[in-house]
N, C-alpha and C. Protein backbone atom coordinates (compact mmCIF):
# COMPACT_ATOMS: atom_id res chain seq x y z
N UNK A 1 0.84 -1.17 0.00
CA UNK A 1 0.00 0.00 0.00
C UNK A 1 0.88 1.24 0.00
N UNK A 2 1.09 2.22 -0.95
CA UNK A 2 1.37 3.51 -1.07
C UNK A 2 1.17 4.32 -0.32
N UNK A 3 -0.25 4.67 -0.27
CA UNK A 3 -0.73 5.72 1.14
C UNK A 3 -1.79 4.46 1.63
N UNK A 4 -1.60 5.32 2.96
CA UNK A 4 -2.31 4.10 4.41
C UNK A 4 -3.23 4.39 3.70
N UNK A 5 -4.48 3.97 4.38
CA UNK A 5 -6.29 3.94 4.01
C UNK A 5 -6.47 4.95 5.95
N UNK A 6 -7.80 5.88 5.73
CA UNK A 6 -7.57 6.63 7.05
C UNK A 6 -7.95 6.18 7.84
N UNK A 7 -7.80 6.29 8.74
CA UNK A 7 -7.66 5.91 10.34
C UNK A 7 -9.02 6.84 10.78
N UNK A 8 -9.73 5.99 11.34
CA UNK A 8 -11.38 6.13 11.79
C UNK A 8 -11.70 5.40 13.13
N UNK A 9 -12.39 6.09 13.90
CA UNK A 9 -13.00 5.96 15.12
C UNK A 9 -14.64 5.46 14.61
N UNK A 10 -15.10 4.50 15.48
CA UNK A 10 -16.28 4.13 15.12
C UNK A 10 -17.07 3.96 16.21
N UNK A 11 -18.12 3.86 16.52
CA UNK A 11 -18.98 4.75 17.76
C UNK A 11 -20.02 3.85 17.19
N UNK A 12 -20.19 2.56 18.02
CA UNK A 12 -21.53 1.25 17.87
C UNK A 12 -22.25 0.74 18.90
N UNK A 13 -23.10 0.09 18.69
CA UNK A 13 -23.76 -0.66 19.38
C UNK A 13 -24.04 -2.29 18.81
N UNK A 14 -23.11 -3.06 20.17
CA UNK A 14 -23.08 -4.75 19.86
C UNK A 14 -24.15 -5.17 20.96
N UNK A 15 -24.56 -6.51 19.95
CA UNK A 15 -25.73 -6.83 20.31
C UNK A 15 -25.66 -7.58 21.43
N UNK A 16 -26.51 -7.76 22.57
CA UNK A 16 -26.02 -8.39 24.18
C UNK A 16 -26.91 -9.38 23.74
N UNK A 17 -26.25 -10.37 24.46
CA UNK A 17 -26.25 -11.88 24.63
C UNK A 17 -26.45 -12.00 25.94
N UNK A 18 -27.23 -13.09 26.45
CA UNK A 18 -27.46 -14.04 28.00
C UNK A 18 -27.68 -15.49 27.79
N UNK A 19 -27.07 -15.86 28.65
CA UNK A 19 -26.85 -17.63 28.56
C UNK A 19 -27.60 -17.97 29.64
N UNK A 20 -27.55 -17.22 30.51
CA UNK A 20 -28.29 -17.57 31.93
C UNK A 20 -29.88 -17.05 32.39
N UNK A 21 -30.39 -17.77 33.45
CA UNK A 21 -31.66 -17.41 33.85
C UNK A 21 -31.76 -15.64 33.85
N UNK A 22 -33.02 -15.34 33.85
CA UNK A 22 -32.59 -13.69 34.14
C UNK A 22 -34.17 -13.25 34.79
N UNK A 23 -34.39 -11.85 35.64
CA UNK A 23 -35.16 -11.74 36.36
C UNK A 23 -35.86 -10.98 35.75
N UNK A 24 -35.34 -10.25 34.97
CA UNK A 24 -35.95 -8.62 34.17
C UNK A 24 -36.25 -8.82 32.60
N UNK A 25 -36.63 -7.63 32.24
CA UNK A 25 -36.82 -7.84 30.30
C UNK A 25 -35.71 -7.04 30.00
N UNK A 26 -34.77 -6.21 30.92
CA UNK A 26 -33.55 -5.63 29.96
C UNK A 26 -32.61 -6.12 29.02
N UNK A 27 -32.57 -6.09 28.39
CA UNK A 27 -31.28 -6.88 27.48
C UNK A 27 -31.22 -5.58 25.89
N UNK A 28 -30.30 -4.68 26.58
CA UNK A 28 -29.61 -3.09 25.69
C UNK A 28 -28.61 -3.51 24.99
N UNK A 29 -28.15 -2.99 23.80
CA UNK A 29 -27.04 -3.46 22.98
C UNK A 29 -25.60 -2.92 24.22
N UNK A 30 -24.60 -2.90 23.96
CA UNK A 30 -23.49 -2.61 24.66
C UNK A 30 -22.67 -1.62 23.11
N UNK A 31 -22.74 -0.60 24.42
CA UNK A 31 -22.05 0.82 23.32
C UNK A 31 -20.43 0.58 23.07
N UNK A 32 -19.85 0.14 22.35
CA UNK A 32 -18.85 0.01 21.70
C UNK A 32 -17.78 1.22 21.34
N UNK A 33 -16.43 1.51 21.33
CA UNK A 33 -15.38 2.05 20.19
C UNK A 33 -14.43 1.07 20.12
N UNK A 34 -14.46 1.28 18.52
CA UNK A 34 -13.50 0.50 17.74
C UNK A 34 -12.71 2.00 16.58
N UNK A 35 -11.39 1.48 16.71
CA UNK A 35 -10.38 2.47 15.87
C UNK A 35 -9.15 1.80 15.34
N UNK A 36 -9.67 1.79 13.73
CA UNK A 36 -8.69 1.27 12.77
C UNK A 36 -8.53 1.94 11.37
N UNK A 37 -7.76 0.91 10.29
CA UNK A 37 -7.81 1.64 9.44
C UNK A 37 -8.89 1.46 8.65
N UNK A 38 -9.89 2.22 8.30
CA UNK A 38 -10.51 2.06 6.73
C UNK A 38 -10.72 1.15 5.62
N UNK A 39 -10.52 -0.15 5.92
CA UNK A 39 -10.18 -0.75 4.07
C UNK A 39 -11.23 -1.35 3.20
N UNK A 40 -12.35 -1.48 3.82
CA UNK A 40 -13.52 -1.47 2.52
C UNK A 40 -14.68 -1.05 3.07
N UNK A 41 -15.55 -0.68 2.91
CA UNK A 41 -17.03 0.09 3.22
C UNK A 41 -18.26 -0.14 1.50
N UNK A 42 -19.12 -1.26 2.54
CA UNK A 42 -20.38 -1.38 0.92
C UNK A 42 -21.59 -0.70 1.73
N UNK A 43 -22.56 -0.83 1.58
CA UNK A 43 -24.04 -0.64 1.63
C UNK A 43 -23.96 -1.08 3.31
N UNK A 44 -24.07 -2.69 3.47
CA UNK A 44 -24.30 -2.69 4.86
C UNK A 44 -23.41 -2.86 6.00
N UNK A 45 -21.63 -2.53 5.80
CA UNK A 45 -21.12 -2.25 6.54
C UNK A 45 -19.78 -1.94 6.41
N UNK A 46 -18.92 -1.52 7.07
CA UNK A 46 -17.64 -0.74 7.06
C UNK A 46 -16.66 -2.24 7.83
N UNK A 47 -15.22 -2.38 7.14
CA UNK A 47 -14.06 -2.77 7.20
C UNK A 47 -13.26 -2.34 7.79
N UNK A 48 -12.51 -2.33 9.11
CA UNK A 48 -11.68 -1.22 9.83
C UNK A 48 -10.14 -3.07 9.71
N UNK A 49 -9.25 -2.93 10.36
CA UNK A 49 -7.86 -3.18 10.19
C UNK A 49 -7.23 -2.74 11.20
N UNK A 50 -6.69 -3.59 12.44
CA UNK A 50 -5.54 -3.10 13.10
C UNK A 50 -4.38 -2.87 12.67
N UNK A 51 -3.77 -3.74 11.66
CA UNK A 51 -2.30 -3.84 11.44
C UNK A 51 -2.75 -4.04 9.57
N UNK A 52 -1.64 -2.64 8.95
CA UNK A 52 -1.30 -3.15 7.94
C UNK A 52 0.16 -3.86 7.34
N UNK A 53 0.13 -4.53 6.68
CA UNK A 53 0.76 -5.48 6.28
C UNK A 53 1.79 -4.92 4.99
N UNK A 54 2.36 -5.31 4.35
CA UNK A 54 3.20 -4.95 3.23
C UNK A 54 2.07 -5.74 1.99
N UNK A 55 2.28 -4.88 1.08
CA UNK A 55 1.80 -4.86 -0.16
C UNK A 55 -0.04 -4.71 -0.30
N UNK A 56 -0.91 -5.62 0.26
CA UNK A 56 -2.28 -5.45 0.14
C UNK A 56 -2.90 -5.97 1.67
N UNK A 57 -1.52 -7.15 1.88
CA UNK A 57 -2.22 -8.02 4.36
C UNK A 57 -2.52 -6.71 4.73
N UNK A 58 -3.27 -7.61 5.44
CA UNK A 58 -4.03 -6.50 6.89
C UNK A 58 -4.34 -7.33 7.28
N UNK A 59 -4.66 -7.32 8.74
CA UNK A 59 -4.61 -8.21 9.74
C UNK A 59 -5.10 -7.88 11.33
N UNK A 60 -6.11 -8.57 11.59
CA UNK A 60 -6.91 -8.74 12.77
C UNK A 60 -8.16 -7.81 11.97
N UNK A 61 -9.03 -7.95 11.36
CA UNK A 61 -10.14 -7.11 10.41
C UNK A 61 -11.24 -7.40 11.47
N UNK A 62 -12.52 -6.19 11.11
CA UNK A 62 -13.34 -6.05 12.42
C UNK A 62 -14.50 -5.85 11.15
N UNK A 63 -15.40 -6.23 10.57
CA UNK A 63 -16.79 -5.43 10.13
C UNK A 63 -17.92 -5.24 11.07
N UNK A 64 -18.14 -3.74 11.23
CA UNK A 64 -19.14 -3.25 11.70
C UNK A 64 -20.30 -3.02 10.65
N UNK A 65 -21.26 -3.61 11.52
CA UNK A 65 -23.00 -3.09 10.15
C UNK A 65 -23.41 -2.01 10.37
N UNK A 66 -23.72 -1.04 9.20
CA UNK A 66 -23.81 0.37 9.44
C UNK A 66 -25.10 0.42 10.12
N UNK A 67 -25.87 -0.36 10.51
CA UNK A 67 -27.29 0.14 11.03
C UNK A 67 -26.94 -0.37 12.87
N UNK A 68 -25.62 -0.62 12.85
CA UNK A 68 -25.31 -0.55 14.45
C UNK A 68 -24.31 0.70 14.69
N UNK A 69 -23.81 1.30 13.66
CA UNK A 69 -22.74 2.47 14.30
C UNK A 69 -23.62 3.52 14.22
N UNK A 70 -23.17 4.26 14.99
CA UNK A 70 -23.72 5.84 15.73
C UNK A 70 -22.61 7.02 15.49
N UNK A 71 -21.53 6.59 15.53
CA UNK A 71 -21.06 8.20 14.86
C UNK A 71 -19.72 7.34 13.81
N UNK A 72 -18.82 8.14 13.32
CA UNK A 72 -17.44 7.84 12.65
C UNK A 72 -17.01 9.17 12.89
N UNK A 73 -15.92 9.52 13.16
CA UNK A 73 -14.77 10.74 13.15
C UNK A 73 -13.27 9.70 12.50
N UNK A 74 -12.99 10.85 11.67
CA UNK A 74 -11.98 10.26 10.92
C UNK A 74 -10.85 10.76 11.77
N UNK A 75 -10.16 10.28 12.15
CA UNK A 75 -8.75 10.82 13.01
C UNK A 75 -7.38 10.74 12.20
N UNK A 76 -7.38 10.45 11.21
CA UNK A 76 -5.81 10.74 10.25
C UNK A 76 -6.00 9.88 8.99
């Protein structure tokens, strides 16, 4: 890669899980940040990248679905 891909903050909500008995009806997504690089974005969700690699690797990849993120600020 020539120039990095930018470096983005992402501001979500992951979906909560229970395995166990429970007393109440709460069950809220859990508000999330995740911050990586950029490397593909379609229709229903964005590609972020901890580590880039030489030539095209990247490595440890995260997709977030855009109808769970709440903000993006691009940071570099």
């Amino acid at each position: 890669m020539s120039t990095p891909p930018p470096i983005v903050l992402i501001e979500w909500l992951d979906a909560y899980a229970s395995a166990g008995w429970e007393d109440d009806s709460k069950a809220e997504p859990a508000p999330c940040k995740t911050i990586g690089f950029l490397i593909d974005e379609t229709d229903t969700y964005v590609l972020l990248a901890a580590t880039l690699g030489h030539s095209t690797e990247t490595n440890a990849r995260f997709a977030i679905p855009k109808g769970m993120i709440l903000t993006r600020t691009v940071i570099a």
